[in-house]
Protein backbone atom coordinates (compact mmCIF):
# COMPACT_ATOMS: atom_id res chain seq x y z
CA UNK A 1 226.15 53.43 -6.56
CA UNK A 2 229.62 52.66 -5.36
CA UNK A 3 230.45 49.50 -3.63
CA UNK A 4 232.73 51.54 -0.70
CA UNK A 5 232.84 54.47 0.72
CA UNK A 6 236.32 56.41 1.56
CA UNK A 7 236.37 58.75 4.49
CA UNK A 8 239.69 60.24 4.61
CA UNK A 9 240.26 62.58 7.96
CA UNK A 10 242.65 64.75 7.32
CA UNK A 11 243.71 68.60 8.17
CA UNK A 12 245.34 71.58 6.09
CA UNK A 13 248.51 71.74 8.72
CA UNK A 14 248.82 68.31 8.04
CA UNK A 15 252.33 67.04 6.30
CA UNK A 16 251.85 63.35 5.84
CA UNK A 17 248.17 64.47 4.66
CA UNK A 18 249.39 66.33 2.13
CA UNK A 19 251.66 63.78 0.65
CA UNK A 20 248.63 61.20 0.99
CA UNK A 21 246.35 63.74 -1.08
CA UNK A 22 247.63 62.58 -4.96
CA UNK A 23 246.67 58.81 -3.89
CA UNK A 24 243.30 59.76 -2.89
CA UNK A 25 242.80 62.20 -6.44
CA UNK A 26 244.02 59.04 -8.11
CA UNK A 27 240.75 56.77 -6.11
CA UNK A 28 238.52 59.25 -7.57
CA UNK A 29 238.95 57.57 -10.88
CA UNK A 30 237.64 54.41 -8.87
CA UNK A 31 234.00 56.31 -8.61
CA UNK A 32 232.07 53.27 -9.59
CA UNK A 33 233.97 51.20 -6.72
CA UNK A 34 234.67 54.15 -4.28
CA UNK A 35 232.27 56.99 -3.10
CA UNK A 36 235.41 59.42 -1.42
CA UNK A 37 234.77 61.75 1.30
CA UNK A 38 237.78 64.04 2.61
CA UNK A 39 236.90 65.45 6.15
CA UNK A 40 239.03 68.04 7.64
CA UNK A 41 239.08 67.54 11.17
CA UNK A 42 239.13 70.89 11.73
CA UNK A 43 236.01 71.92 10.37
CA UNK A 44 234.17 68.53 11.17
CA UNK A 45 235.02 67.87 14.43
CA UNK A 46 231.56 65.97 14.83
CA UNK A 47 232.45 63.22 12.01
CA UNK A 48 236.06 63.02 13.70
CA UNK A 49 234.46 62.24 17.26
CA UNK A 50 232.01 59.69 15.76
CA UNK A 51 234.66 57.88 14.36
CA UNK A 52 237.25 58.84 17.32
CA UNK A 53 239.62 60.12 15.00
CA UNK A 54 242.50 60.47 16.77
CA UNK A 55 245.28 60.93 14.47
CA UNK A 56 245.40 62.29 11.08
CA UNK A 57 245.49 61.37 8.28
CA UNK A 58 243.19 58.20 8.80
CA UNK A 59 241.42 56.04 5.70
CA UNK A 60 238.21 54.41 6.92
CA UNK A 61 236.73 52.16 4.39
CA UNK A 62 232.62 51.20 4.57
CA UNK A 63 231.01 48.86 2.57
CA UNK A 64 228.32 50.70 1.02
CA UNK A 65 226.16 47.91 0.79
CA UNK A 66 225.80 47.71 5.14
CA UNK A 67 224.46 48.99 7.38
CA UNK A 68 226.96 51.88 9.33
């Protein structure tokens, strides 16, 4: 089990997402310290409210080891 969990909220119209997007291919080399999730605002509006997500792209880091 990985020790953090990634959410990156991002969207396909997104430039500064886009650029972002090699770093976070690069994390997924990291799996045994980082479980990565890439939400698209778009489609996921319910993970961007619970978060209140209010600009994109946004990194949210959890350790996986507590309680969320």
């Amino acid at each position: 089990m990985a020790r953090f969990i990634l959410l990156e909220f991002s969207a396909t119209w997104c430039g500064p997402c886009k650029i972002q997007k090699p770093i976070i291919e690069e994390l997924k080399e990291l799996k045994d310290l980082f479980d990565i999730n890439i939400i698209d605002v778009d489609e996921n509006t319910e993970m961007a409210e619970k978060y209140n997500i209010t600009a994109v792209p946004t990194i949210i880091i959890l350790d996986n080891h507590k309680n969320h």
